[in-house]
Structure formats: structure tokens, C-alpha cells
N, C-alpha and C. Protein backbone atom coordinates (compact mmCIF):
# COMPACT_ATOMS: atom_id res chain seq x y z
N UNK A 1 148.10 160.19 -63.24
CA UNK A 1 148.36 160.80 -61.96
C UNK A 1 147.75 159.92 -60.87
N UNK A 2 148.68 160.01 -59.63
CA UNK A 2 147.91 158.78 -58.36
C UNK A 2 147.89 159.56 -57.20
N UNK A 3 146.84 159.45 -57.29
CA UNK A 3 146.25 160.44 -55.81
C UNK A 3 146.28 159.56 -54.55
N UNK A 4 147.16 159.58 -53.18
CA UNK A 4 147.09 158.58 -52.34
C UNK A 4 146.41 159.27 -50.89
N UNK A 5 145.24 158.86 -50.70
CA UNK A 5 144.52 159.28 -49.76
C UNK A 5 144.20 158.01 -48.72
N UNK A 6 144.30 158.29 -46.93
CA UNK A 6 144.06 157.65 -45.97
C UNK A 6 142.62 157.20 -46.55
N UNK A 7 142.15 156.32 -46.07
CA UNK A 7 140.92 155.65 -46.24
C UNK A 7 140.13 156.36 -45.05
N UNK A 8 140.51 156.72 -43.56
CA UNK A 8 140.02 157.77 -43.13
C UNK A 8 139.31 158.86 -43.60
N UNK A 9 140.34 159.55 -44.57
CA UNK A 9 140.01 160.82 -45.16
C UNK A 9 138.72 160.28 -46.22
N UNK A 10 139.01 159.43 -47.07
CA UNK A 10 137.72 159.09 -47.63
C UNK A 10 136.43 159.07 -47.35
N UNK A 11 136.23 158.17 -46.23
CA UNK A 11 135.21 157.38 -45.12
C UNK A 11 134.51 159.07 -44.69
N UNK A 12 135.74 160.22 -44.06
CA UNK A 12 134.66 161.43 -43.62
C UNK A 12 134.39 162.09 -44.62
N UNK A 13 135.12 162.04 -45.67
CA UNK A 13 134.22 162.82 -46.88
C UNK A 13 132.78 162.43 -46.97
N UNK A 14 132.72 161.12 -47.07
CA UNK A 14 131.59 160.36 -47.69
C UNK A 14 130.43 160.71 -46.43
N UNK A 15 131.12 160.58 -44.98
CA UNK A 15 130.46 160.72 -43.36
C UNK A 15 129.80 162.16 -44.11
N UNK A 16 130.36 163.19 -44.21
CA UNK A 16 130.49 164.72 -44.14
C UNK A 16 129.30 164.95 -45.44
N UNK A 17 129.15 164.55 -46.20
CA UNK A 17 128.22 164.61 -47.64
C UNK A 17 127.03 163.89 -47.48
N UNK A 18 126.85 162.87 -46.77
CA UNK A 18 125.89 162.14 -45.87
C UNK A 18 125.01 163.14 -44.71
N UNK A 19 125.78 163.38 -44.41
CA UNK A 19 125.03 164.71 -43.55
C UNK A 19 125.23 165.94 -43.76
N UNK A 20 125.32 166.50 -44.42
CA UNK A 20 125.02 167.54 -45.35
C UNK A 20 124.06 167.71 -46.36
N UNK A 21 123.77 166.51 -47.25
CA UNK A 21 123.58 166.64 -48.21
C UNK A 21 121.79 165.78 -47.80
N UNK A 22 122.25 164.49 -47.56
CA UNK A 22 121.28 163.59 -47.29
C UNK A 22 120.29 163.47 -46.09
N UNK A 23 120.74 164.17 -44.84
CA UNK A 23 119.92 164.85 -44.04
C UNK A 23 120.24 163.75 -42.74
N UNK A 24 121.67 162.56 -43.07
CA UNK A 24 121.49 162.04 -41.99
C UNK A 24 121.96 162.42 -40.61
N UNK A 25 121.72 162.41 -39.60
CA UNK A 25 121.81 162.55 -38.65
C UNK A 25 123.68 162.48 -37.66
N UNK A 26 124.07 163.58 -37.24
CA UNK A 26 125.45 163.46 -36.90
C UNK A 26 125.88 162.06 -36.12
N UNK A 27 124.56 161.76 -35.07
CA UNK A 27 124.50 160.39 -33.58
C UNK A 27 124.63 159.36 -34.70
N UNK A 28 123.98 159.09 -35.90
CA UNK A 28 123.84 157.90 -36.66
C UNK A 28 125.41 157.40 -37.51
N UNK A 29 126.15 158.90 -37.90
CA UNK A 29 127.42 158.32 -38.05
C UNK A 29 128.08 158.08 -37.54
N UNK A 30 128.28 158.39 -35.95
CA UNK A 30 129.30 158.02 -35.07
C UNK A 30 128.75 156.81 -34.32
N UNK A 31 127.67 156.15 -34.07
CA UNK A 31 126.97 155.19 -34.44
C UNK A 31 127.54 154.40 -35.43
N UNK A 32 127.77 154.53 -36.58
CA UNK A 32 128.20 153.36 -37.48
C UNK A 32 129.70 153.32 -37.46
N UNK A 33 130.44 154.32 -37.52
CA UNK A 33 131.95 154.13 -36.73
C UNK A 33 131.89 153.17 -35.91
N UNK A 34 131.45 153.41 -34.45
CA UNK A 34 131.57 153.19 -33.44
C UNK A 34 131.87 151.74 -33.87
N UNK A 35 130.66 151.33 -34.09
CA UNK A 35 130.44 150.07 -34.86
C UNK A 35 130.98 149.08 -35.45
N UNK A 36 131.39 149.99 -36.48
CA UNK A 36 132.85 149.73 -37.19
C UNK A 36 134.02 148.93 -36.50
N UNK A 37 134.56 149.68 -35.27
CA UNK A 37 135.65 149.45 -34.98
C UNK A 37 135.08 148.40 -33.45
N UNK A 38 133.87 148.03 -33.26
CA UNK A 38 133.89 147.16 -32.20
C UNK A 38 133.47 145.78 -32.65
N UNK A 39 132.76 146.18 -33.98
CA UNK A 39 132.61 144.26 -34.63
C UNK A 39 133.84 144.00 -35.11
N UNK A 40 135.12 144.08 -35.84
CA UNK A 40 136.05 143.14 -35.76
C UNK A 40 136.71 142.72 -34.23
N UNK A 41 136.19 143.01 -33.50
CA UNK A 41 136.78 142.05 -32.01
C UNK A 41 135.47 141.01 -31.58
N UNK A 42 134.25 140.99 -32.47
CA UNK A 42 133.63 139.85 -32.21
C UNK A 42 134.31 138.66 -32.67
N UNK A 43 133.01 137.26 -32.34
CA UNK A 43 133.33 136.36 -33.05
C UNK A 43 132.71 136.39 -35.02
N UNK A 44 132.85 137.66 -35.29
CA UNK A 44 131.86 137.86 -36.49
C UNK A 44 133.15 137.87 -37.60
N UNK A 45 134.24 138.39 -36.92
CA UNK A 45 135.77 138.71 -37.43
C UNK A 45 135.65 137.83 -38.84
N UNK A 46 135.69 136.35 -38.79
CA UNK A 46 136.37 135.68 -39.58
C UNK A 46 135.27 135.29 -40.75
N UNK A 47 134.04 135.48 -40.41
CA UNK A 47 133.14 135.40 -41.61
C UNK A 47 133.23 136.83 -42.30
N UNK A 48 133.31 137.77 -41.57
CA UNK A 48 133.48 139.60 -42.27
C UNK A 48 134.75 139.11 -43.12
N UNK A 49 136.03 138.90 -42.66
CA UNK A 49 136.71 138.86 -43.23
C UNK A 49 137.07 137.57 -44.51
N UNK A 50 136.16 136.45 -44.44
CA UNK A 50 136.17 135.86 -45.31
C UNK A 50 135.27 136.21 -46.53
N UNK A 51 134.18 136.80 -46.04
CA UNK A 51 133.10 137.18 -46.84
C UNK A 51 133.97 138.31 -47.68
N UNK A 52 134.43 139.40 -47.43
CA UNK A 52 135.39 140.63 -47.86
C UNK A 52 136.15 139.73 -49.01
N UNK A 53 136.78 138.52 -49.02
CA UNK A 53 138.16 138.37 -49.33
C UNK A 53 137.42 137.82 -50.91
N UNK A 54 136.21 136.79 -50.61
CA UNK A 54 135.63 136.12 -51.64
C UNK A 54 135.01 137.28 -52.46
N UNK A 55 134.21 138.47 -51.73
CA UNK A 55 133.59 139.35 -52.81
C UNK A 55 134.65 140.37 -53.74
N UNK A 56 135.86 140.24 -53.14
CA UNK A 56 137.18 140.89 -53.57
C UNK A 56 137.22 140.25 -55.21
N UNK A 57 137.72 138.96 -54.69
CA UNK A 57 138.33 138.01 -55.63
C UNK A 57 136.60 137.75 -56.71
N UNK A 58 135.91 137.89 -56.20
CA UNK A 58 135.10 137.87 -57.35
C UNK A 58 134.82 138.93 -58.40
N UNK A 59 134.81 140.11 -58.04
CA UNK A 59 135.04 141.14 -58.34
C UNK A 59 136.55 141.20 -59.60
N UNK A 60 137.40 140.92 -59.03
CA UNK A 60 139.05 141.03 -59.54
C UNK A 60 138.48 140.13 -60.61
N UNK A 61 137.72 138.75 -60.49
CA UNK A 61 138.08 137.86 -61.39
C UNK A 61 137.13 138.32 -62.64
N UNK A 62 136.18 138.85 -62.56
CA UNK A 62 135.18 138.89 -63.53
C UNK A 62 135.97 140.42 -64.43
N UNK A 63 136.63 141.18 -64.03
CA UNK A 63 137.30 142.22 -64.94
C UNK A 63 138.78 141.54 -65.72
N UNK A 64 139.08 139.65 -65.61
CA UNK A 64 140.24 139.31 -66.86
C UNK A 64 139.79 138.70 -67.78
């Protein structure tokens, strides 16, 4: 069976159980959102996204 869920919906589950559960603070997740969505318009873009692509492929390669 394939369960297809927004990565959104994931991300506030995980937000929502984080502060519930773990005691963090509501300002600190919208804080790391925030975050989220204003460092890919740095110049940080292309190392995040190279760094992502290599820990991908390392990952993929060590499970053939």
C-alpha cells in the first residue's frame, strides 16, 4: 500500500509532536520555517543544495 502525503503535512506533524510532546516552544517553530523558506534565496542555495544531492547519493549508494 502507498500512502502519498504533501511533505507539508509531514513537516506539521513532526512541528505539532515537537510541541506537544517535547515542550518546544510555538515562536521557535515558526522561527525555523521562517527560516526555511528565506535561506534558499541566499548565497547559501548552491552549497545546501549540493551538500543535499551528495548526502542523497550517498545514502542511495551504500543500500546496492
Amino acid at each position: 500500500m502507498t500512502v502519498s502525503l504533501p511533505l507539508v503535512v509531514v513537516l506539521g506533524f513532526f512541528a505539532w509532536g515537537a510541541v506537544k510532546f517535547l515542550g518546544v516552544r510555538t515562536w521557535v517553530v515558526v522561527l525555523i520555517a521562517l527560516f526555511g523558506f528565506w535561506l534558499p534565496q541566499t548565497f547559501f542555495a548552491p552549497a545546501i543544495e549540493s551538500g543535499t544531492r551528495t548526502g542523497v547519493d550517498v545514502i542511495n549508494s551504500s543500500h546496492t
